[in-house]
PDB file of N, CA and C in Angstrom:
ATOM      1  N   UNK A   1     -74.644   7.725  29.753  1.00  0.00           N
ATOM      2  CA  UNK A   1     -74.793   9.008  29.105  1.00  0.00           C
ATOM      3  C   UNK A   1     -73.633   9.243  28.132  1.00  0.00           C
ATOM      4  N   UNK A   2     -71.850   8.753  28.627  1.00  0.00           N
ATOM      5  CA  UNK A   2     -71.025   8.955  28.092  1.00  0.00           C
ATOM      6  C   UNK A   2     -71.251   8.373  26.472  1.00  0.00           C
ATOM      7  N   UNK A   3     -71.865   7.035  26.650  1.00  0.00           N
ATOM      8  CA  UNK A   3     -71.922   6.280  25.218  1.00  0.00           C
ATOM      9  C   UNK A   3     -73.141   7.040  24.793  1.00  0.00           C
ATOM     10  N   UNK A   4     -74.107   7.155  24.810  1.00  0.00           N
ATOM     11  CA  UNK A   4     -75.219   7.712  24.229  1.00  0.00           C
ATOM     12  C   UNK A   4     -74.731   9.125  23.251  1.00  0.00           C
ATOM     13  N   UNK A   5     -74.146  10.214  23.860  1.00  0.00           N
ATOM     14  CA  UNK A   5     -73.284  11.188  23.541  1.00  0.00           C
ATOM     15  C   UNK A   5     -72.201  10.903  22.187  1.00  0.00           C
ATOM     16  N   UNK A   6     -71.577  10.031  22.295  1.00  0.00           N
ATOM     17  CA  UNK A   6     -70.600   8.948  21.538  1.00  0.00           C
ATOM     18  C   UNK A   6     -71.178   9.020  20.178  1.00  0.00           C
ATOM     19  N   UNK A   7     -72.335   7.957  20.799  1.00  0.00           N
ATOM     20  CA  UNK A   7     -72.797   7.854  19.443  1.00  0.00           C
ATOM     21  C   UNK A   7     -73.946   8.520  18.794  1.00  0.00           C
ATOM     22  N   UNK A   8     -74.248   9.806  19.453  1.00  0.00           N
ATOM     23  CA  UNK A   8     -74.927  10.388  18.434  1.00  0.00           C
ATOM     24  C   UNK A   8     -73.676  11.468  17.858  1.00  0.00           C
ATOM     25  N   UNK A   9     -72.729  11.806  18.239  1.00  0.00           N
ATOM     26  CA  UNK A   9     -71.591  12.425  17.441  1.00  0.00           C
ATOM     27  C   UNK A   9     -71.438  11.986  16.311  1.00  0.00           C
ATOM     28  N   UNK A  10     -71.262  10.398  16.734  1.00  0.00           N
ATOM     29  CA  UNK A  10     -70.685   9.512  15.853  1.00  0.00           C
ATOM     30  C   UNK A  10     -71.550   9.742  14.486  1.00  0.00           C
ATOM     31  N   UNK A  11     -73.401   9.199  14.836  1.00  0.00           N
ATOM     32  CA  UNK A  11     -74.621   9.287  13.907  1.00  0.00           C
ATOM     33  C   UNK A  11     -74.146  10.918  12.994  1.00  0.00           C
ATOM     34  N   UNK A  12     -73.861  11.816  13.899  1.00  0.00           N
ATOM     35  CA  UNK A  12     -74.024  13.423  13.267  1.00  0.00           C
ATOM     36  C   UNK A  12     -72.762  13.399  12.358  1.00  0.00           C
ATOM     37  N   UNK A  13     -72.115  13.027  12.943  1.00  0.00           N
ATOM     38  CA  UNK A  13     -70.843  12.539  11.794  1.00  0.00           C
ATOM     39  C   UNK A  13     -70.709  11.882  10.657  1.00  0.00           C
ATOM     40  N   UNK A  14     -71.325  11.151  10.592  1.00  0.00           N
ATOM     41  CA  UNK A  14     -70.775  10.095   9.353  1.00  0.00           C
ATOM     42  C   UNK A  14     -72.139  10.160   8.600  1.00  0.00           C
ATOM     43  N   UNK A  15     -73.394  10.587   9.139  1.00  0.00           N
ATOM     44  CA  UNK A  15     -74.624  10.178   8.877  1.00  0.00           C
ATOM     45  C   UNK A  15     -74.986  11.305   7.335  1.00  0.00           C
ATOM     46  N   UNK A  16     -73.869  12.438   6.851  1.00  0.00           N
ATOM     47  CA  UNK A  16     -74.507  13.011   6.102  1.00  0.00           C
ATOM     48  C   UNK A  16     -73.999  12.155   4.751  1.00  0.00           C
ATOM     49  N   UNK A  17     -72.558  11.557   4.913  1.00  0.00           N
ATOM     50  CA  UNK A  17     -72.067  11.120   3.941  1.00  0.00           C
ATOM     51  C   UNK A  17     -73.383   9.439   3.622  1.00  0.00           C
ATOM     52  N   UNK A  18     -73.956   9.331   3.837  1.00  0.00           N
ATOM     53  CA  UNK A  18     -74.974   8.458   3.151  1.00  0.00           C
ATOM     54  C   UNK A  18     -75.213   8.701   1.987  1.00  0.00           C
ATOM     55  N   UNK A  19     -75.295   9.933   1.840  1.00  0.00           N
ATOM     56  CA  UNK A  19     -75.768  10.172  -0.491  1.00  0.00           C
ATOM     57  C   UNK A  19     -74.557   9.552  -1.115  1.00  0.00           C
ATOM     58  N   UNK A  20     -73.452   8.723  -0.776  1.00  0.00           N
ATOM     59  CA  UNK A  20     -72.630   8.358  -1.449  1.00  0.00           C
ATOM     60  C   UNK A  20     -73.271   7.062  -1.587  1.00  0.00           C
ATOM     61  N   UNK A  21     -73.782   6.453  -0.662  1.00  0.00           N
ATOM     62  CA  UNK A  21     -74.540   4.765  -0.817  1.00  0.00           C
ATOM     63  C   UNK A  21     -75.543   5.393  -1.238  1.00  0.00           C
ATOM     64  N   UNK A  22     -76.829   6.307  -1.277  1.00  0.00           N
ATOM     65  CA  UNK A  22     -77.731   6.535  -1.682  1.00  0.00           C
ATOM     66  C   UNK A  22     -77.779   6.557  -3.172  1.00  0.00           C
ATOM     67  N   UNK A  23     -76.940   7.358  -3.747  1.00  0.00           N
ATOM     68  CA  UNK A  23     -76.884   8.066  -4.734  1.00  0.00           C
ATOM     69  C   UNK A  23     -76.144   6.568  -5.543  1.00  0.00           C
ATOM     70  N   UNK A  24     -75.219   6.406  -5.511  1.00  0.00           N
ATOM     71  CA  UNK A  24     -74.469   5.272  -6.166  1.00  0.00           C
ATOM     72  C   UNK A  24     -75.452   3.966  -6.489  1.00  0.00           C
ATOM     73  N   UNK A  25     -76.188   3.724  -5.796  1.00  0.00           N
ATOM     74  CA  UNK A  25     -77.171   2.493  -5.882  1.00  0.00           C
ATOM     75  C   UNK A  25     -77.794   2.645  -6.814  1.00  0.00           C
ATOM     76  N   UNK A  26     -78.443   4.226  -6.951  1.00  0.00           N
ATOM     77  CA  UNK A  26     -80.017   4.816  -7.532  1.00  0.00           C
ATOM     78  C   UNK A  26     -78.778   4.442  -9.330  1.00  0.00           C
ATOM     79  N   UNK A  27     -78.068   5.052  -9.264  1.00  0.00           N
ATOM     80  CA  UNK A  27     -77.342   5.429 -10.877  1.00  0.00           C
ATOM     81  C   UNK A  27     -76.342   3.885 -11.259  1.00  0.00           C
ATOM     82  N   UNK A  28     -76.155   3.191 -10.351  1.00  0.00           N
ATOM     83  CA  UNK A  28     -75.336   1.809 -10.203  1.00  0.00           C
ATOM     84  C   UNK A  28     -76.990   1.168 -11.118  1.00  0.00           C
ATOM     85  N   UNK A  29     -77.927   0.866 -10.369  1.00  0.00           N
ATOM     86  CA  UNK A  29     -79.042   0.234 -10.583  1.00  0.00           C
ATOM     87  C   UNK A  29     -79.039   0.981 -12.058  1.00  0.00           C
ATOM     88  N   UNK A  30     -79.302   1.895 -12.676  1.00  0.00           N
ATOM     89  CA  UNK A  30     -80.020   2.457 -14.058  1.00  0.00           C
ATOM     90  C   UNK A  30     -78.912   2.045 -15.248  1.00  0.00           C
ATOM     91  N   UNK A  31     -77.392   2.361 -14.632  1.00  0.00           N
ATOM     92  CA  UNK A  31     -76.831   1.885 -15.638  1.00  0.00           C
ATOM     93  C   UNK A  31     -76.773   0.089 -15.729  1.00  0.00           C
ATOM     94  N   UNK A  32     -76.881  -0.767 -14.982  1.00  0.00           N
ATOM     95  CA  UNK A  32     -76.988  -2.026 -14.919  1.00  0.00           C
ATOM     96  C   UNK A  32     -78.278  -2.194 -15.510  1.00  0.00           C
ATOM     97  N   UNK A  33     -79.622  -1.497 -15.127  1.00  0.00           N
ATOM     98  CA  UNK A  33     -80.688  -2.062 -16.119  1.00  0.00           C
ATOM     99  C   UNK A  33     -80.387  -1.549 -17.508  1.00  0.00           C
ATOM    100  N   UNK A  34     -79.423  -0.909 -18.022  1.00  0.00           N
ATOM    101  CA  UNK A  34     -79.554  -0.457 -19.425  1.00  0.00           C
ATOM    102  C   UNK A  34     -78.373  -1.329 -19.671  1.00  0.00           C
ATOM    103  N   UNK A  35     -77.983  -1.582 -19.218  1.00  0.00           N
ATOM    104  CA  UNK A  35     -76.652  -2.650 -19.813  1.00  0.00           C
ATOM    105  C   UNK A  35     -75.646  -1.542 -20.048  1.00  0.00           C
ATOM    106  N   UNK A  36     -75.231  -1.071 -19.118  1.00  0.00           N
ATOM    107  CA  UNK A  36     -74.171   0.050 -19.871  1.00  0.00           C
ATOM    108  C   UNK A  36     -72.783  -0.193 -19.039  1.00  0.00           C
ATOM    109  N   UNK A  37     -72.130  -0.708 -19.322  1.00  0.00           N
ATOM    110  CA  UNK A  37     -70.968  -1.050 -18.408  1.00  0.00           C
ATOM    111  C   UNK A  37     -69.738   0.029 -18.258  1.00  0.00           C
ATOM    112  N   UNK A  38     -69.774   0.804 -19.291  1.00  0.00           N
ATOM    113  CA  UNK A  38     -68.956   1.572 -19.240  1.00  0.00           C
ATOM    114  C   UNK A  38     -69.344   2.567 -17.937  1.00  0.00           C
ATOM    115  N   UNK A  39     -70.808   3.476 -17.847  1.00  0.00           N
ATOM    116  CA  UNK A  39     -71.389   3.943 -16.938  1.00  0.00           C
ATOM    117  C   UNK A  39     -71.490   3.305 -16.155  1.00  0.00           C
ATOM    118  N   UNK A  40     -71.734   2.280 -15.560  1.00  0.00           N
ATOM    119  CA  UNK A  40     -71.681   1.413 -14.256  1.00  0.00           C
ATOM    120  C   UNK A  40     -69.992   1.412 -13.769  1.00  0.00           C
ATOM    121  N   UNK A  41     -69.050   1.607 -14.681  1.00  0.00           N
ATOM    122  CA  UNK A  41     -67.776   1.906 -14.111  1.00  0.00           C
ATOM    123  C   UNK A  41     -66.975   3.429 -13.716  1.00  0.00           C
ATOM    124  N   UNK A  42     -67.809   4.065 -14.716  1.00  0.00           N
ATOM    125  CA  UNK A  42     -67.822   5.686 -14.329  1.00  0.00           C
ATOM    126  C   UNK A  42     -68.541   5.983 -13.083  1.00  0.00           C
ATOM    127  N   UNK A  43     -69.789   4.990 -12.344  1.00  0.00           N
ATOM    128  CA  UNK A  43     -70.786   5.330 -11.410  1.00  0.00           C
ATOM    129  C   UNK A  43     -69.662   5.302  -9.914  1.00  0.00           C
ATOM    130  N   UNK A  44     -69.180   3.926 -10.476  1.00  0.00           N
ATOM    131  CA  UNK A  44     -68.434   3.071  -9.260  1.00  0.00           C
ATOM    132  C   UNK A  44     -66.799   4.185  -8.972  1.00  0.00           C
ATOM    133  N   UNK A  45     -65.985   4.448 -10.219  1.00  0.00           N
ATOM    134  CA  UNK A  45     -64.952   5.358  -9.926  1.00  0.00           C
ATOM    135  C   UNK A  45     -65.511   7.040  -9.530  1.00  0.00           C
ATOM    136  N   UNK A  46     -66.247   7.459  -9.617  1.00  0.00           N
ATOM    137  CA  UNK A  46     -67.003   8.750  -8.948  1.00  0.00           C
ATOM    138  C   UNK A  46     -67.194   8.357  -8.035  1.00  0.00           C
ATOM    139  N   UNK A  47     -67.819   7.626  -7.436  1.00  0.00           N
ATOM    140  CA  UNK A  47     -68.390   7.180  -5.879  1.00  0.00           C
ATOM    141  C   UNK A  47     -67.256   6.862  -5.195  1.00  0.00           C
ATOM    142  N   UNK A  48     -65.646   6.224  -5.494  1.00  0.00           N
ATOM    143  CA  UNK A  48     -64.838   5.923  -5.009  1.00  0.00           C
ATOM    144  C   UNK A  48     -63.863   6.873  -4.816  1.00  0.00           C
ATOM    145  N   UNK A  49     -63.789   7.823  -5.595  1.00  0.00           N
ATOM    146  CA  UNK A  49     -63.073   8.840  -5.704  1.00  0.00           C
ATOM    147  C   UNK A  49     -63.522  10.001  -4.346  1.00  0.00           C
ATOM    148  N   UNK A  50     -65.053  10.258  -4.899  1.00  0.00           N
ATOM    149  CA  UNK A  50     -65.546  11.090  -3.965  1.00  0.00           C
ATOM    150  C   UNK A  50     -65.262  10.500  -2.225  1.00  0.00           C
ATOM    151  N   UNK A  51     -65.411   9.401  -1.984  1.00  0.00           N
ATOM    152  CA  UNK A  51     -65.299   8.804  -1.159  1.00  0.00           C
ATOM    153  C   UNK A  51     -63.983   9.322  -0.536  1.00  0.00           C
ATOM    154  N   UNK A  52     -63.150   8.894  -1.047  1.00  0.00           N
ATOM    155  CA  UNK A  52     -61.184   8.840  -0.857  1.00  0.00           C
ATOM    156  C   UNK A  52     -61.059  10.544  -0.769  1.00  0.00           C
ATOM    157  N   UNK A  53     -61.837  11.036  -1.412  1.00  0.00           N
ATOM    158  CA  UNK A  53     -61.568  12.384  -1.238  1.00  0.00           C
ATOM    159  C   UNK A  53     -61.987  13.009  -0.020  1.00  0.00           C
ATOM    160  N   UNK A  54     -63.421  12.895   0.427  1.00  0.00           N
ATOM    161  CA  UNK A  54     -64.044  13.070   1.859  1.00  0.00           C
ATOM    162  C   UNK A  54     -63.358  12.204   2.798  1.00  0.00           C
ATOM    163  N   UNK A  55     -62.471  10.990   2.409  1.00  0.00           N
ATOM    164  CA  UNK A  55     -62.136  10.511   3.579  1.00  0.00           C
ATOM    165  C   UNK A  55     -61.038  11.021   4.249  1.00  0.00           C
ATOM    166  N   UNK A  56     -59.741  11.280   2.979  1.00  0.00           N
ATOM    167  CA  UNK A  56     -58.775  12.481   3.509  1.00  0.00           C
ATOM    168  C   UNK A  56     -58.732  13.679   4.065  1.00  0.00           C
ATOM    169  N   UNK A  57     -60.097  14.084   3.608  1.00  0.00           N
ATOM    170  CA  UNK A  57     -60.087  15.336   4.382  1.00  0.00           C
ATOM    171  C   UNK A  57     -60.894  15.096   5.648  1.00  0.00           C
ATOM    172  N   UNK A  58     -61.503  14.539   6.001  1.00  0.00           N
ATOM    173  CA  UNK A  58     -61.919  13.684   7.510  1.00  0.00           C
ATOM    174  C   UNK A  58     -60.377  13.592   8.094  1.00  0.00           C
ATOM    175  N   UNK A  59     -59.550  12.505   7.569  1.00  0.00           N
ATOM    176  CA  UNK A  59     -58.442  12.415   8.056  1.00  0.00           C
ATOM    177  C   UNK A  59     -58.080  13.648   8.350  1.00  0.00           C
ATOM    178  N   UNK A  60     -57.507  14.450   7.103  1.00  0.00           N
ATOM    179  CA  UNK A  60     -56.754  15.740   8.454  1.00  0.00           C
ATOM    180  C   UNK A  60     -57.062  16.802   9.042  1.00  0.00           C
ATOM    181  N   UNK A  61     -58.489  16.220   9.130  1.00  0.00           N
ATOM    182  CA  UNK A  61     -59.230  17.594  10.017  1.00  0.00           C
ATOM    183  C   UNK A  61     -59.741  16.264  11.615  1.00  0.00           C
ATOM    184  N   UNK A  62     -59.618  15.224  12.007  1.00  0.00           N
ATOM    185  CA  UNK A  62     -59.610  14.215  12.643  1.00  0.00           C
ATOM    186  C   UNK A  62     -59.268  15.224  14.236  1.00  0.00           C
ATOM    187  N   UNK A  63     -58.012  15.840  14.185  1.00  0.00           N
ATOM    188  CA  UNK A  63     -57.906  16.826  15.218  1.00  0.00           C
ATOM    189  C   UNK A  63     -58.516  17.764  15.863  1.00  0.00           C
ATOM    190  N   UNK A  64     -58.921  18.851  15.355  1.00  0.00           N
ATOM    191  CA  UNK A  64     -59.673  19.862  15.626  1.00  0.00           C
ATOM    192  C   UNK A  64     -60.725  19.343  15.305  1.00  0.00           C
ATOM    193  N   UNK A  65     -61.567  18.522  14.539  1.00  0.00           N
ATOM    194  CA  UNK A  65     -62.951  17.839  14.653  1.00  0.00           C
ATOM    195  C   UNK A  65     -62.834  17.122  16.031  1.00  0.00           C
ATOM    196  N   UNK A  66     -61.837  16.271  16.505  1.00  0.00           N
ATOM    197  CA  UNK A  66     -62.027  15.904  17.842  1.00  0.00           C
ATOM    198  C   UNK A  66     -62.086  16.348  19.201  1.00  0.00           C
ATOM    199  N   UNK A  67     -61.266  17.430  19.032  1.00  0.00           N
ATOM    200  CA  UNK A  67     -61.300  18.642  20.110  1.00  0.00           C
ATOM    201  C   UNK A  67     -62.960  19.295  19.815  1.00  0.00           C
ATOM    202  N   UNK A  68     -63.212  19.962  18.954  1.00  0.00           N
ATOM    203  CA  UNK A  68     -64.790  20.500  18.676  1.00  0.00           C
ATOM    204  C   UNK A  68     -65.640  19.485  19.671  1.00  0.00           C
ATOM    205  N   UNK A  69     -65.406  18.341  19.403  1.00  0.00           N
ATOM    206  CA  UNK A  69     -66.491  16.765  19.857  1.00  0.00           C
ATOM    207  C   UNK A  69     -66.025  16.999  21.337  1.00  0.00           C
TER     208      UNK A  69
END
């Protein structure tokens, strides 16, 4: 029960940040079929950024998100 619990926290957790792989693929893919490299590098630094940004703030909320859990 303990693991089952675990990991649906875990699923409820991490599972909304998916539109970052969702989303990045859909606009990664359009600028690569148009040949646009500049936009395929704007796609990739937005997606990385956003990323680093949600991940720090994961980080220092890691506490009181774990106590909540």
């Amino acid at each position: 029960a303990a693991t089952a619990l675990g990991g649906m926290l875990f699923n409820t957790a991490y599972w909304p940040f998916s539109f970052l792989k969702l989303s990045s693929a859909g606009l990664g893919a359009q600028a690569f079929g148009a040949r646009d490299g500049d936009e395929l590098r704007a796609v990739l630094a937005r997606g990385l950024l956003l990323a680093v940004a949600i991940g720090l703030v994961v980080l220092v909320l890691q506490a009181p998100l774990a106590a909540l859990a």
